[in-house]
C-alpha atoms as a PDB file:
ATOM      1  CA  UNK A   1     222.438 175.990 277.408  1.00  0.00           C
ATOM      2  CA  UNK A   2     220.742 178.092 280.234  1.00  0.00           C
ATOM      3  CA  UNK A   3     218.283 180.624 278.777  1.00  0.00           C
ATOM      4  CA  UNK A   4     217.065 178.446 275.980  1.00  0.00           C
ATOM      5  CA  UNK A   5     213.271 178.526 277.334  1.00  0.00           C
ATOM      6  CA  UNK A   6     211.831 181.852 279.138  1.00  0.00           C
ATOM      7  CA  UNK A   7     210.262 181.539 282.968  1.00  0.00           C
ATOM      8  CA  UNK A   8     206.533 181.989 281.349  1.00  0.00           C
ATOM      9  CA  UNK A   9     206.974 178.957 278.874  1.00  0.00           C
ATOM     10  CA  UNK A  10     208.765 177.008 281.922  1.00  0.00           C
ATOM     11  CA  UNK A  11     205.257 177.455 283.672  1.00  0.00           C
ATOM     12  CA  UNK A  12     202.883 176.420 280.645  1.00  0.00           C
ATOM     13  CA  UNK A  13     205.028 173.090 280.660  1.00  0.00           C
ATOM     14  CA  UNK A  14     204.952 172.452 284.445  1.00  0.00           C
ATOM     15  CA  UNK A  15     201.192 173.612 284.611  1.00  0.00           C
ATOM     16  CA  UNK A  16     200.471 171.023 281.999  1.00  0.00           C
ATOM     17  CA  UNK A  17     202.673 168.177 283.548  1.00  0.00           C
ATOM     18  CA  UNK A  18     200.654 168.523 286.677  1.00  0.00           C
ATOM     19  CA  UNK A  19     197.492 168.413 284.739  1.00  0.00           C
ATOM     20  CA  UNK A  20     198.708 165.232 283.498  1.00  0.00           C
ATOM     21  CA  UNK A  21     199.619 163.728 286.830  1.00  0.00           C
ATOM     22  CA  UNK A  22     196.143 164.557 288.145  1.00  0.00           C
ATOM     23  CA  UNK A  23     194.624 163.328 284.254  1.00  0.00           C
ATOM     24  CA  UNK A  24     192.575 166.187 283.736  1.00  0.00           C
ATOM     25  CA  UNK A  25     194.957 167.245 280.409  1.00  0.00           C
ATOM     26  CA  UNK A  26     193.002 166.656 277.469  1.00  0.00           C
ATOM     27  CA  UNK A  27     194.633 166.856 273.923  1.00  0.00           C
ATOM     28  CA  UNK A  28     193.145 168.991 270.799  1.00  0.00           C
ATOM     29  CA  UNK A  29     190.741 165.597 269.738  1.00  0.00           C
ATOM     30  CA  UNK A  30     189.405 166.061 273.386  1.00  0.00           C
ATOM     31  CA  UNK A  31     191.164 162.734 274.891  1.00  0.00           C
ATOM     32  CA  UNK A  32     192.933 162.448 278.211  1.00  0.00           C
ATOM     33  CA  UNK A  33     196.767 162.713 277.600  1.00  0.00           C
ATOM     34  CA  UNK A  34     199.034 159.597 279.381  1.00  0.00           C
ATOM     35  CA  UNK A  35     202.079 161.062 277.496  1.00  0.00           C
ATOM     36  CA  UNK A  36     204.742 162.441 279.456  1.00  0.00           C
ATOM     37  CA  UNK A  37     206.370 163.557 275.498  1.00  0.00           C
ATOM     38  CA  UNK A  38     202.853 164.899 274.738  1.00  0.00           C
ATOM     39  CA  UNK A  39     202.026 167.041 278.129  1.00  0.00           C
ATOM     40  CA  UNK A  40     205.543 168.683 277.114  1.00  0.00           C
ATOM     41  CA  UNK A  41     204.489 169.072 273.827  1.00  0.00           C
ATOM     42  CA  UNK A  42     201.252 170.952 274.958  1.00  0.00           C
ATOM     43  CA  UNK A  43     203.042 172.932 277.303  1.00  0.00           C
ATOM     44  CA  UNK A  44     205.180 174.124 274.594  1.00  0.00           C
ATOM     45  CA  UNK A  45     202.314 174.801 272.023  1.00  0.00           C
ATOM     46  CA  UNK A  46     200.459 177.145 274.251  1.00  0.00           C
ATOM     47  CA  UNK A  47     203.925 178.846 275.361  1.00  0.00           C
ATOM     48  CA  UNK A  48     204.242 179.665 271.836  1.00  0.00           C
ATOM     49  CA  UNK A  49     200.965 180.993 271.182  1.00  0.00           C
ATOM     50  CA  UNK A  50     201.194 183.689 274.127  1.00  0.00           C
ATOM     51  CA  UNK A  51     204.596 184.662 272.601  1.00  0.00           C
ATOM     52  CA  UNK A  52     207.103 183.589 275.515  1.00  0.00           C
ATOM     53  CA  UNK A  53     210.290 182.442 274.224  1.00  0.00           C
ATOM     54  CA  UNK A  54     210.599 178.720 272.928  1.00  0.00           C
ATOM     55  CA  UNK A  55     212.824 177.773 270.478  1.00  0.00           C
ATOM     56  CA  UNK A  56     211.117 177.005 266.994  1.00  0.00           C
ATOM     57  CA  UNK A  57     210.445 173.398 266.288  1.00  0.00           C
ATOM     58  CA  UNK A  58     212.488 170.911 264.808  1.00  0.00           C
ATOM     59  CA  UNK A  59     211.540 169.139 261.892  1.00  0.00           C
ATOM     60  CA  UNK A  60     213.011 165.823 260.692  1.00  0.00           C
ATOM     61  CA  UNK A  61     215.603 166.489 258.112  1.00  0.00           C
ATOM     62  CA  UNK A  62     215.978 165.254 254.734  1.00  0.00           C
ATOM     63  CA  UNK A  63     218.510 162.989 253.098  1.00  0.00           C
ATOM     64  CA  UNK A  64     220.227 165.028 250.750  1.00  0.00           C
ATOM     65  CA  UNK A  65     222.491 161.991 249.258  1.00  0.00           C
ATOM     66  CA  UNK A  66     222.854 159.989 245.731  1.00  0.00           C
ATOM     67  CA  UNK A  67     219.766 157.704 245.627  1.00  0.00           C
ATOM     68  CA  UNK A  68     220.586 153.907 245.807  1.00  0.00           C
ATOM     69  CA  UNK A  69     219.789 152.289 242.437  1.00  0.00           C
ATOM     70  CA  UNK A  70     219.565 148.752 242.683  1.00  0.00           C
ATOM     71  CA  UNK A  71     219.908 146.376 239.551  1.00  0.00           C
ATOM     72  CA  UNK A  72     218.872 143.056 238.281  1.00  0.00           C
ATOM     73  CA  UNK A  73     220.899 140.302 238.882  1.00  0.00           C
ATOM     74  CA  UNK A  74     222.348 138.848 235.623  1.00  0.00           C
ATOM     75  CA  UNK A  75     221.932 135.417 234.858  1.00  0.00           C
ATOM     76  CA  UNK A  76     219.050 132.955 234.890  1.00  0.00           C
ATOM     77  CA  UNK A  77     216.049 135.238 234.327  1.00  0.00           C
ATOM     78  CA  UNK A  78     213.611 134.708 236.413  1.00  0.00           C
ATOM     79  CA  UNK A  79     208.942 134.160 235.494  1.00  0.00           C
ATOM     80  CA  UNK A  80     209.973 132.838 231.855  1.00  0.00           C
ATOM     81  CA  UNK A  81     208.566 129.740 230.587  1.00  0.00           C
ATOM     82  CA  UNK A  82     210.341 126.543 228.917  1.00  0.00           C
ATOM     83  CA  UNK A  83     208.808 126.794 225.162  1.00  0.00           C
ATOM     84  CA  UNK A  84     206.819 123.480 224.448  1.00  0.00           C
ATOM     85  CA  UNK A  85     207.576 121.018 221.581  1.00  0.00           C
END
């Protein structure tokens, strides 16, 4: 899978790794990134906007199955009151 990422994205990534390390990587809200996942992340973002070649992101998929009806139990029913005499 060599070639997936292009040397200029490889950079942002690193650049913002070792921002990280020395803590000076802030996210968009302005607070100091501890993430390793979120340095990448930024890295990644600003590759993109500069154009280099990154793969597009992934998005979480959705289940595309029957949905699971679930029924009553039969029987005893259940919140009803004994009638009074």
């Amino acid at each position: 899978m060599a070639g997936k990422y292009s040397k200029g994205a490889q950079r942002k990534v690193k650049k913002a790794m070792e921002e990280r390390k020395k803590g000076t990587l802030k996210s968009g809200s302005g607070r100091k990134v501890k993430s390793r996942k979120q340095a990448i992340a930024i890295g990644l973002s600003e590759a993109r906007r500069e154009g280099k070649k990154v793969p597009k992101k992934t998005t979480s998929k959705k289940k595309t199955g029957k949905k699971k009806t679930t029924r009553k139990k039969s029987g005893r029913k259940t919140g009803r009151r004994k009638a009074s005499r």
